[in-house]
N, C-alpha and C. Protein backbone atom coordinates (compact mmCIF):
# COMPACT_ATOMS: atom_id res chain seq x y z
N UNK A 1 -52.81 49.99 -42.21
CA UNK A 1 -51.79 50.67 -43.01
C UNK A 1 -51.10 51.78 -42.20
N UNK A 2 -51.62 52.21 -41.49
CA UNK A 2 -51.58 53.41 -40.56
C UNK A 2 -50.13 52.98 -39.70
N UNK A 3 -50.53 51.81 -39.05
CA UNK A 3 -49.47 51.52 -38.28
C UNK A 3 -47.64 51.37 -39.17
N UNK A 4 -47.87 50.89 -40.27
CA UNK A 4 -46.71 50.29 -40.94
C UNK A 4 -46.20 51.54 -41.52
N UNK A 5 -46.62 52.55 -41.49
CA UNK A 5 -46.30 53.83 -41.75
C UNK A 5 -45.34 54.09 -40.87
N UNK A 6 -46.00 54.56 -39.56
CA UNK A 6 -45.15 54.85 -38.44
C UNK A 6 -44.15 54.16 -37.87
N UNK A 7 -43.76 52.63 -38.11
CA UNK A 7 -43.30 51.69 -37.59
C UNK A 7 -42.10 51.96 -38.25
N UNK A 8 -40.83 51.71 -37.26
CA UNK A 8 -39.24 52.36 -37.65
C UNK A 8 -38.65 51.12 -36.45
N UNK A 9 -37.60 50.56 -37.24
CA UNK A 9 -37.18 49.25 -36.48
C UNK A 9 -35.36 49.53 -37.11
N UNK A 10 -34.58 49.83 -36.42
CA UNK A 10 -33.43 50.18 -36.68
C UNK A 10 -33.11 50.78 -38.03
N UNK A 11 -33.67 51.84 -38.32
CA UNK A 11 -33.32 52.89 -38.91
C UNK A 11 -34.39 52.20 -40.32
N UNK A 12 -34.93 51.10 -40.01
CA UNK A 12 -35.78 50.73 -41.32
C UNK A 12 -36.88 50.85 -41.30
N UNK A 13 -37.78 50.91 -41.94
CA UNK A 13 -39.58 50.81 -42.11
C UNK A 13 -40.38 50.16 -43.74
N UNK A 14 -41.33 49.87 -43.33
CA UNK A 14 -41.53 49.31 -44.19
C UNK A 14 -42.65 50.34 -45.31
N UNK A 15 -42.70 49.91 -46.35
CA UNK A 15 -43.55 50.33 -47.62
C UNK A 15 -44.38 49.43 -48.25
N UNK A 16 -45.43 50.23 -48.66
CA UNK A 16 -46.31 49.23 -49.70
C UNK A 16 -46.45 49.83 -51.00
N UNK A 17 -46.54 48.95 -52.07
CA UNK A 17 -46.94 49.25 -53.27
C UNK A 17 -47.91 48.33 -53.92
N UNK A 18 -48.27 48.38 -55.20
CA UNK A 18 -49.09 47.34 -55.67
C UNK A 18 -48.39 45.60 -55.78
N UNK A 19 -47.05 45.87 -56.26
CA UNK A 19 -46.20 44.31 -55.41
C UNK A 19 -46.48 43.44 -54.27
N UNK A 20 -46.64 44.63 -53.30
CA UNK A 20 -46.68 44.39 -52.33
C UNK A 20 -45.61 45.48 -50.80
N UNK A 21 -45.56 44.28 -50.19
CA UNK A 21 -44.28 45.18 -48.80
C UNK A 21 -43.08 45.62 -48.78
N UNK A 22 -42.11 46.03 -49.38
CA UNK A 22 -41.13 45.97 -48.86
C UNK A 22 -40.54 46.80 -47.75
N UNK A 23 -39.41 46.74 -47.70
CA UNK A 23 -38.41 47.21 -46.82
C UNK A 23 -37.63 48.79 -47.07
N UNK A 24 -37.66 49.25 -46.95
CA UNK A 24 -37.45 50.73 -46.64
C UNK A 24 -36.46 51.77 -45.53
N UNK A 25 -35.74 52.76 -46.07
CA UNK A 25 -35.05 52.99 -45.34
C UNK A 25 -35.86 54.79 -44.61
N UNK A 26 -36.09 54.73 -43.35
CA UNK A 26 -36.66 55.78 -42.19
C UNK A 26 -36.73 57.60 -42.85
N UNK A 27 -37.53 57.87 -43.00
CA UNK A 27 -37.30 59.64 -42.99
C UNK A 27 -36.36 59.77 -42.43
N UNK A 28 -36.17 59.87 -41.11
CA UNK A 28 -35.25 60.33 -40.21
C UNK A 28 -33.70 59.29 -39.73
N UNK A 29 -33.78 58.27 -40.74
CA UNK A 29 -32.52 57.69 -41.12
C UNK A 29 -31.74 58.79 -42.31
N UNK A 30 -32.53 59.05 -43.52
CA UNK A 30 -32.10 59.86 -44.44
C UNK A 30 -32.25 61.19 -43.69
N UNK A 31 -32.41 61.67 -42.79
CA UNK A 31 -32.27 63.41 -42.48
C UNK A 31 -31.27 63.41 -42.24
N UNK A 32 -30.44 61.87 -41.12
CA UNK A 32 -29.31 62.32 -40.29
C UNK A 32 -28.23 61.92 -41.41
N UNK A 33 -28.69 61.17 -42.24
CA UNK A 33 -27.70 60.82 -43.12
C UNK A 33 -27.34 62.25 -44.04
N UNK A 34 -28.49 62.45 -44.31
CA UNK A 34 -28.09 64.18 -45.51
C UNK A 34 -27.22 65.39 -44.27
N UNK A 35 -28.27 65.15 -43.10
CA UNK A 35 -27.29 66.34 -42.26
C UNK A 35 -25.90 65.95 -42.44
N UNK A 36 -25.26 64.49 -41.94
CA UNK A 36 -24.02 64.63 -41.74
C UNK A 36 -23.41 64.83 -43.27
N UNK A 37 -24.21 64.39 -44.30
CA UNK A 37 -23.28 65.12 -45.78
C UNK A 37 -23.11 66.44 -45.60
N UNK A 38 -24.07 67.20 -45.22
CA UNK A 38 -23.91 68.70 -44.97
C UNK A 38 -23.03 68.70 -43.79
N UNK A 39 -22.47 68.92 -42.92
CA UNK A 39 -21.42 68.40 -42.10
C UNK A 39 -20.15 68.65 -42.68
N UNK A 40 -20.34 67.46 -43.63
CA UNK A 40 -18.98 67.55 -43.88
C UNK A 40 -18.63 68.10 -45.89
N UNK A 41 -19.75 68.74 -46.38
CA UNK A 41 -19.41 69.45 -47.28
C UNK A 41 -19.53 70.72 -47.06
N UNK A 42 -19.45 71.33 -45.66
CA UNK A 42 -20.36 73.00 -45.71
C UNK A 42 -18.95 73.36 -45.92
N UNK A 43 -19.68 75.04 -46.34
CA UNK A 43 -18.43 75.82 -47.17
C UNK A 43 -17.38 76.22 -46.23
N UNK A 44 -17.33 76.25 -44.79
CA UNK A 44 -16.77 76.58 -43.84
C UNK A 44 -15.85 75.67 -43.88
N UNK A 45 -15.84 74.47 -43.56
CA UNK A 45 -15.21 73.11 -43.39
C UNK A 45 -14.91 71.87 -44.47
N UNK A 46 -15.00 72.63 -46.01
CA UNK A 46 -14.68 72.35 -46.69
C UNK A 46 -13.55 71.28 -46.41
N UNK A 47 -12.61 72.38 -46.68
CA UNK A 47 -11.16 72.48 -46.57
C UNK A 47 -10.45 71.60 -48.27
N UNK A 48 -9.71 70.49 -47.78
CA UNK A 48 -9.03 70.35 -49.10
C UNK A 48 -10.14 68.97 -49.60
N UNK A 49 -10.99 69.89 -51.28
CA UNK A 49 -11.46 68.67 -51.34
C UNK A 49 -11.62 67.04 -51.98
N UNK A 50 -10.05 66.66 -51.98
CA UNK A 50 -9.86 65.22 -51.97
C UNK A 50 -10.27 64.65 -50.60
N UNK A 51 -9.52 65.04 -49.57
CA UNK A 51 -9.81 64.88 -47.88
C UNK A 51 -11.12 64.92 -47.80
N UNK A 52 -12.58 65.83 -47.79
CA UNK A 52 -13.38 65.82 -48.08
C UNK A 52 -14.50 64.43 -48.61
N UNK A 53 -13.98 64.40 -49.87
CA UNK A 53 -13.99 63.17 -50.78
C UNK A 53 -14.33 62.13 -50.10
N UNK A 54 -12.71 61.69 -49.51
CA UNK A 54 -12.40 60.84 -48.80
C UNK A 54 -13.29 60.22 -47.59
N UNK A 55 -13.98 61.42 -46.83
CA UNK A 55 -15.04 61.28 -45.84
C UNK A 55 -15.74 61.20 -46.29
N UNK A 56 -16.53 61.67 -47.02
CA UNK A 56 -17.81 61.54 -47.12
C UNK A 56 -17.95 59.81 -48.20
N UNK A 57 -16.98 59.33 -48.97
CA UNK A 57 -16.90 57.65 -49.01
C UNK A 57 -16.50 56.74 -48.00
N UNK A 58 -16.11 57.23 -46.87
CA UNK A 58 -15.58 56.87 -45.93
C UNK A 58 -17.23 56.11 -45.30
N UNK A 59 -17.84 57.26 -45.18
CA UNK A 59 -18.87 57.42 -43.93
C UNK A 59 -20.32 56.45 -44.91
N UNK A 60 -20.06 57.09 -46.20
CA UNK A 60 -21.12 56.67 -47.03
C UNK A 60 -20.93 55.01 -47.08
N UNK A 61 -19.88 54.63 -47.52
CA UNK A 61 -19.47 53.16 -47.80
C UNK A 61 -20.61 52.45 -46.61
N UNK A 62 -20.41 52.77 -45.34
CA UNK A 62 -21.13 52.38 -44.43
C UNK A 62 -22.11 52.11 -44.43
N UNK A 63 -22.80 53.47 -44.56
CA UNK A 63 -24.21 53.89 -44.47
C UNK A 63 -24.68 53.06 -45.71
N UNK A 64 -23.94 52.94 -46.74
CA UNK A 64 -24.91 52.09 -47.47
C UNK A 64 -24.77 50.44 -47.79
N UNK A 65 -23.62 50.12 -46.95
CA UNK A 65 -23.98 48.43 -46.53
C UNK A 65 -25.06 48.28 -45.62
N UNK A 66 -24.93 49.04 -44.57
CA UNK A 66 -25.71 48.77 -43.85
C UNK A 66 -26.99 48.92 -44.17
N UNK A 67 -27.49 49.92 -45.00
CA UNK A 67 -29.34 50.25 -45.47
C UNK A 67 -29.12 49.53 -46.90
N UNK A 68 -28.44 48.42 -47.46
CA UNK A 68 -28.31 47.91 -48.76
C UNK A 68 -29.21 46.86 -49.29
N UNK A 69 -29.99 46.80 -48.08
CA UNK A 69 -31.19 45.73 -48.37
C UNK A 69 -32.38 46.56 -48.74
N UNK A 70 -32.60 47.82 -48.37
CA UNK A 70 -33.55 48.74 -48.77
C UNK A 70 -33.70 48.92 -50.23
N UNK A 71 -34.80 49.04 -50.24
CA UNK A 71 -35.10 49.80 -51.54
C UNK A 71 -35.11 51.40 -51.64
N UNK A 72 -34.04 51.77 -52.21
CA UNK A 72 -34.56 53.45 -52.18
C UNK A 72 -33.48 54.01 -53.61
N UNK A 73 -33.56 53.42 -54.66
CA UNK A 73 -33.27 53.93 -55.67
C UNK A 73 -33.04 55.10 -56.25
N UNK A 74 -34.56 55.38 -56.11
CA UNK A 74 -34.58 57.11 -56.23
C UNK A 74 -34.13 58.32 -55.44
N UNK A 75 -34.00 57.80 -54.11
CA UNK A 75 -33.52 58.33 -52.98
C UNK A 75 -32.03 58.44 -53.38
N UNK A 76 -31.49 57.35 -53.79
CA UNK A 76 -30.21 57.16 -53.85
C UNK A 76 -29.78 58.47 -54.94
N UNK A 77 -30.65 58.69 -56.15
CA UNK A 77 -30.02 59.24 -56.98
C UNK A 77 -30.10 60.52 -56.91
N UNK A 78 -31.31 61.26 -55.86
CA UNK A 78 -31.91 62.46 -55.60
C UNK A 78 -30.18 62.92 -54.83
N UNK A 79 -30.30 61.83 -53.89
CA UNK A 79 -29.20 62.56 -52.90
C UNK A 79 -27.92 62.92 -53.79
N UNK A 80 -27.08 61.28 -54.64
CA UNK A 80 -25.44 61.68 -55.19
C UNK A 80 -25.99 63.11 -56.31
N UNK A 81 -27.27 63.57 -56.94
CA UNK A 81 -27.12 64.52 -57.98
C UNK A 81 -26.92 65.90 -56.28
N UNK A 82 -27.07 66.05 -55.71
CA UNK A 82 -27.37 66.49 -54.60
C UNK A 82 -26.08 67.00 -53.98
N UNK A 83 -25.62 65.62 -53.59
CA UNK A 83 -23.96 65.95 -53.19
C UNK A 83 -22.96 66.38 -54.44
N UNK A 84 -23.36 65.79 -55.59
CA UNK A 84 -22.59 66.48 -56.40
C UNK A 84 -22.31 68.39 -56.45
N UNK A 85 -23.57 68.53 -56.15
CA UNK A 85 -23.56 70.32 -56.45
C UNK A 85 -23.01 70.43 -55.37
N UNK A 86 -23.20 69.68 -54.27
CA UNK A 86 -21.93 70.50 -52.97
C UNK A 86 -20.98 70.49 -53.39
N UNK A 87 -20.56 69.26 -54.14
CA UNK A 87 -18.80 69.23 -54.15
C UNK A 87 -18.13 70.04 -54.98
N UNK A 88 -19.35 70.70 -56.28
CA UNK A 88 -18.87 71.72 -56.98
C UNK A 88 -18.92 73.08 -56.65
N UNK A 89 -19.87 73.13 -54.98
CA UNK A 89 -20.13 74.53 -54.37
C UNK A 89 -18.51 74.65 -53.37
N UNK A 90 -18.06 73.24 -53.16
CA UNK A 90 -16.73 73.81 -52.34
C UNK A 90 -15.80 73.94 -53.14
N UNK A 91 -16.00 73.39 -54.29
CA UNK A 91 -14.69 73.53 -55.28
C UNK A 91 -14.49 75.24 -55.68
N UNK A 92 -16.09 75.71 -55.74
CA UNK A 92 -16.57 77.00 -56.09
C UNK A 92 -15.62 77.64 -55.33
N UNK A 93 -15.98 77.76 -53.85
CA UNK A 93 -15.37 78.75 -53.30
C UNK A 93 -14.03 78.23 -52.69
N UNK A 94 -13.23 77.28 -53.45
CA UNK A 94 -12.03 77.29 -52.62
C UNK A 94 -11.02 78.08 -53.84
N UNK A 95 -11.95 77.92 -55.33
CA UNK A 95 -11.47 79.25 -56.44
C UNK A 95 -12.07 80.40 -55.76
N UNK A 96 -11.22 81.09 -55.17
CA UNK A 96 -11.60 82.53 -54.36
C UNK A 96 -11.94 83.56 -55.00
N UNK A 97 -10.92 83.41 -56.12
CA UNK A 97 -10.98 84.87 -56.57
C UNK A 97 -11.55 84.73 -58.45
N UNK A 98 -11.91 85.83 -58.79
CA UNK A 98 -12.62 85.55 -60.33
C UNK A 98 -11.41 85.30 -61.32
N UNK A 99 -10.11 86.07 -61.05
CA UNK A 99 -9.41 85.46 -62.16
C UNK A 99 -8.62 83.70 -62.09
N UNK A 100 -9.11 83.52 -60.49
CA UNK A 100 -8.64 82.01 -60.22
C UNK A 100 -9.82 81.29 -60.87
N UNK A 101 -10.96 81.38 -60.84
CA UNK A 101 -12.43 80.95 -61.70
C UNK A 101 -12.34 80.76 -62.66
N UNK A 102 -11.47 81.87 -63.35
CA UNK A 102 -11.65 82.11 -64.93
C UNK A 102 -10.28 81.29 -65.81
N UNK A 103 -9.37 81.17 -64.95
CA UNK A 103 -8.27 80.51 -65.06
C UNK A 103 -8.47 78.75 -65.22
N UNK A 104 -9.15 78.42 -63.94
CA UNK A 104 -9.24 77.04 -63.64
C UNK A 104 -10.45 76.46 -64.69
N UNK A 105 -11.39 77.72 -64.70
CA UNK A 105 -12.59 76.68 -65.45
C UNK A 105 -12.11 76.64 -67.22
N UNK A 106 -11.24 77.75 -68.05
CA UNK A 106 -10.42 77.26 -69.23
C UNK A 106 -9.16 76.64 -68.92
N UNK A 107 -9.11 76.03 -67.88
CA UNK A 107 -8.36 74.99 -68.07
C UNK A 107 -8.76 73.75 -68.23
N UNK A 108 -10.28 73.58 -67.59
CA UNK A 108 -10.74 72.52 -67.99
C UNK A 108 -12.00 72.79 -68.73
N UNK A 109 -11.54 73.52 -70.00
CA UNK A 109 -12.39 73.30 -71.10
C UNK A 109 -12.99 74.33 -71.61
N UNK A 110 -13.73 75.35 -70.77
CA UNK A 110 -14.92 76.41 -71.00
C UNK A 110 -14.46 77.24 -71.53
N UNK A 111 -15.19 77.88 -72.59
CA UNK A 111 -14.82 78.58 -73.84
C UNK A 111 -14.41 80.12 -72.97
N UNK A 112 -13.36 81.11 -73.17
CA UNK A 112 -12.96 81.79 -72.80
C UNK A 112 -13.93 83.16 -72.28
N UNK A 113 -15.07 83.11 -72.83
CA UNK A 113 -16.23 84.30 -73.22
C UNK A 113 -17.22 84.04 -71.66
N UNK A 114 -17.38 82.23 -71.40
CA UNK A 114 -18.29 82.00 -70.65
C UNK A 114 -17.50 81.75 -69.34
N UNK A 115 -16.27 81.34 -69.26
CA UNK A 115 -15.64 81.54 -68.41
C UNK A 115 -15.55 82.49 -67.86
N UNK A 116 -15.40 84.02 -68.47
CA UNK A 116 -15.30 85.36 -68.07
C UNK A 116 -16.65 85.58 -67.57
N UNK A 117 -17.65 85.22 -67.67
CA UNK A 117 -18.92 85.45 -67.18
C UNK A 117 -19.44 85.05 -66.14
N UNK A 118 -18.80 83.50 -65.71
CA UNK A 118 -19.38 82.83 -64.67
C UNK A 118 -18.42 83.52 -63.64
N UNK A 119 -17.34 83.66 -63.81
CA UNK A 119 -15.95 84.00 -63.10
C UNK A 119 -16.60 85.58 -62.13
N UNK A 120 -17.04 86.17 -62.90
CA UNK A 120 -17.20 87.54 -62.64
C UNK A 120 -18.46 87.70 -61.61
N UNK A 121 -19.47 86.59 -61.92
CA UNK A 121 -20.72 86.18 -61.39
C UNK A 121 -20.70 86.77 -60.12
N UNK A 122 -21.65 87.45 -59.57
CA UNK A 122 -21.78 88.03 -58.19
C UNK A 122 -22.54 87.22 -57.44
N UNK A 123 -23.40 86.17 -58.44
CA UNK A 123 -24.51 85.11 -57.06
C UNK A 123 -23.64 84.18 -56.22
N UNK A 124 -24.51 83.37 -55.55
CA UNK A 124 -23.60 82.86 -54.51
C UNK A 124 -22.64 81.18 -54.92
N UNK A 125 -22.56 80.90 -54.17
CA UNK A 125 -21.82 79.23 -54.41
C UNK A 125 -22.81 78.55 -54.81
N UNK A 126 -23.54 78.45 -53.93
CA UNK A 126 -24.70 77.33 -54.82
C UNK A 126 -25.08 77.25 -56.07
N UNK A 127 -25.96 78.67 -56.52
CA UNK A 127 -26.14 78.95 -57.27
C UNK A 127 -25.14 78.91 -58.48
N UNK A 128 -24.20 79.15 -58.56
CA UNK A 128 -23.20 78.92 -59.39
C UNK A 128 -22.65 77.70 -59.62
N UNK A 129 -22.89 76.57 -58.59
CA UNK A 129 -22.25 75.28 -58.57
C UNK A 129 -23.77 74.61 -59.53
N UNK A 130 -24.63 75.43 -59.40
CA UNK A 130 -25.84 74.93 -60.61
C UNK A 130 -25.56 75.31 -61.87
N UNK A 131 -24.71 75.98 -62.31
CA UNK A 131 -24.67 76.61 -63.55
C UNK A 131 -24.18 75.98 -64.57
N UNK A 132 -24.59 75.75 -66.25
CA UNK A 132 -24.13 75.03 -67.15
C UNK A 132 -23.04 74.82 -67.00
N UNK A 133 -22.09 76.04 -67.21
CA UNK A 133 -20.77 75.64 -67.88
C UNK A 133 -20.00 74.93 -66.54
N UNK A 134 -20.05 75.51 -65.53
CA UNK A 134 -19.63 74.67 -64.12
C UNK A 134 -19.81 73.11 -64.07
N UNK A 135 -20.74 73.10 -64.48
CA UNK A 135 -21.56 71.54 -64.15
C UNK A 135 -20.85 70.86 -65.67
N UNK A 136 -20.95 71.40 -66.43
CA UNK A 136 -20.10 70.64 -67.72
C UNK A 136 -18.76 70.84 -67.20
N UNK A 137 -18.24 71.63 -66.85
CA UNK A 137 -16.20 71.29 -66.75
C UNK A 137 -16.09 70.61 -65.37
N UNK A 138 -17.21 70.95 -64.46
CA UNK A 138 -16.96 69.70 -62.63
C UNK A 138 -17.83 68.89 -63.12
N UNK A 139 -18.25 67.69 -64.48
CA UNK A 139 -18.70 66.81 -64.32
C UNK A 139 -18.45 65.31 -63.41
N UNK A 140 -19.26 64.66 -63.37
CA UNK A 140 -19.91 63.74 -63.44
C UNK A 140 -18.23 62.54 -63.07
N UNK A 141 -18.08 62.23 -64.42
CA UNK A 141 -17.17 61.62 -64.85
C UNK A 141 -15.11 62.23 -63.91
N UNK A 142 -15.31 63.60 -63.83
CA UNK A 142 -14.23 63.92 -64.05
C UNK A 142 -14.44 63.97 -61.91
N UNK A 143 -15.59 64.18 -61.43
CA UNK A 143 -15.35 64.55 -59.75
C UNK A 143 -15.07 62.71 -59.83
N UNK A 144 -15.57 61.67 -60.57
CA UNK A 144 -15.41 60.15 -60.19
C UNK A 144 -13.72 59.86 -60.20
N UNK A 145 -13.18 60.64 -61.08
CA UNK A 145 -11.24 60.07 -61.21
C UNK A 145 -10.49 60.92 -60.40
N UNK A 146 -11.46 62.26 -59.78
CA UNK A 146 -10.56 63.06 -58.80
C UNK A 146 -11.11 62.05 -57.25
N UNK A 147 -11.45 61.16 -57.28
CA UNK A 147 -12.08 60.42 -56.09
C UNK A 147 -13.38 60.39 -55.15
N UNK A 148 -14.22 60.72 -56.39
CA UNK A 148 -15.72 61.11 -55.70
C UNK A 148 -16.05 59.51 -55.82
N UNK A 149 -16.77 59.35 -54.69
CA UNK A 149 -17.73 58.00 -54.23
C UNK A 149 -18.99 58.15 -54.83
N UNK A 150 -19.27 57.88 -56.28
CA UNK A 150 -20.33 57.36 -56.82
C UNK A 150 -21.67 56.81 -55.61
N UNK A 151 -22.21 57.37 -55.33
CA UNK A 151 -23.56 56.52 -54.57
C UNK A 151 -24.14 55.62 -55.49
N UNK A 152 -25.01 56.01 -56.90
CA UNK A 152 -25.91 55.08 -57.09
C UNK A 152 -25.10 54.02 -57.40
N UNK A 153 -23.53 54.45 -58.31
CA UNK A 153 -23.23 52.88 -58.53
C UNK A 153 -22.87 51.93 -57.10
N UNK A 154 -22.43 52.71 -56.43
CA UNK A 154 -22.31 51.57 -55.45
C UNK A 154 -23.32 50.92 -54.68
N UNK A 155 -24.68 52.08 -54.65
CA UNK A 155 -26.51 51.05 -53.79
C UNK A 155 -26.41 49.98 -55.08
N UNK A 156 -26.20 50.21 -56.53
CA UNK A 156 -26.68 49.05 -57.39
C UNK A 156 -25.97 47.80 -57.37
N UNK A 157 -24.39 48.16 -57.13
CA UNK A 157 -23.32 46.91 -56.95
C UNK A 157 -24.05 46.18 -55.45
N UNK A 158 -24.37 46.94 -54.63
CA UNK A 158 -24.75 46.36 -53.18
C UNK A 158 -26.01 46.16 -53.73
N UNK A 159 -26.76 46.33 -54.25
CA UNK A 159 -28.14 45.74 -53.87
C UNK A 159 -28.85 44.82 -55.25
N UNK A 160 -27.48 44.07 -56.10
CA UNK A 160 -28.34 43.40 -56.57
C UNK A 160 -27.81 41.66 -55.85
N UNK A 161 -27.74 41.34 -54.28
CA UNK A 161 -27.42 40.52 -54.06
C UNK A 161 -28.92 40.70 -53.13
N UNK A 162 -29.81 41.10 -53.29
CA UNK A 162 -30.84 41.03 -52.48
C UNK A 162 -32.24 41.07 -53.55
């Protein structure tokens, strides 16, 4: 068992469960894969984020034909809930200022009281790109029609031909 652990054959390795073997995608396939998401969502190099968007489905599309025979489901969904909070940490700070915060987030939706609260917020991007009302007005649904690349739906479209 020892050996099939360690064993990494183009970015794949294998797993066992009570099924049995399968196929698996490398620790250090997923490090370089999350580094380069961080890459290209850090707050520095944001920049405009449709362009953004755009790369990181660009690069992903790839990355996951190519590892689409893997099993990594959960992996899959750990990471898009993952990249999601980046994309709401650059959206965070490309609203610079609190009355641009407080402006943009009742425009899409947030009651005027909680808007003024998050807006004013002194913690950082992250932290704030975690926050209810953020995460309800940059949902899910609404980063998918501004052109976010869905991961899990697309590992499930790719991987039920295997």
């Amino acid at each position: 068992m020892f050996a099939i652990r360690n064993f990494k054959y183009l970015g794949f390795c294998l797993g066992k469960n009570g099924k049995g073997i399968y196929i698996r995608v490398h620790a250090k396939s997923w490090k370089k894969a999350k580094d380069k998401l961080r890459k290209l969502t850090s707050r520095s190099r944001c920049g405009s984020i449709v362009k953004t968007m755009e790369r990181i489905k660009v690069y992903m599309r790839g990355w996951l034909k190519y590892f689409s025979m893997a099993d990594m489901k959960n992996n899959i969904e750990s990471l898009n809930g993952w990249l999601y909070r980046r994309i709401r940490m650059c959206i965070w700070k490309q609203w610079k200022y609190p009355r641009t915060r407080m402006r943009k987030l009742m425009g899409l939706g947030v009651d005027s009281h909680y808007a003024a609260t998050i807006a004013y917020d002194r913690k950082g991007y992250w932290f704030n790109a975690g926050n209810k009302a953020v995460n309800w007005a940059l949902n899910k649904e609404r980063l998918i029609n501004w052109g976010y690349y869905d991961l899990a739906t697309a590992y499930q479209s790719l991987h039920v031909n295997y």
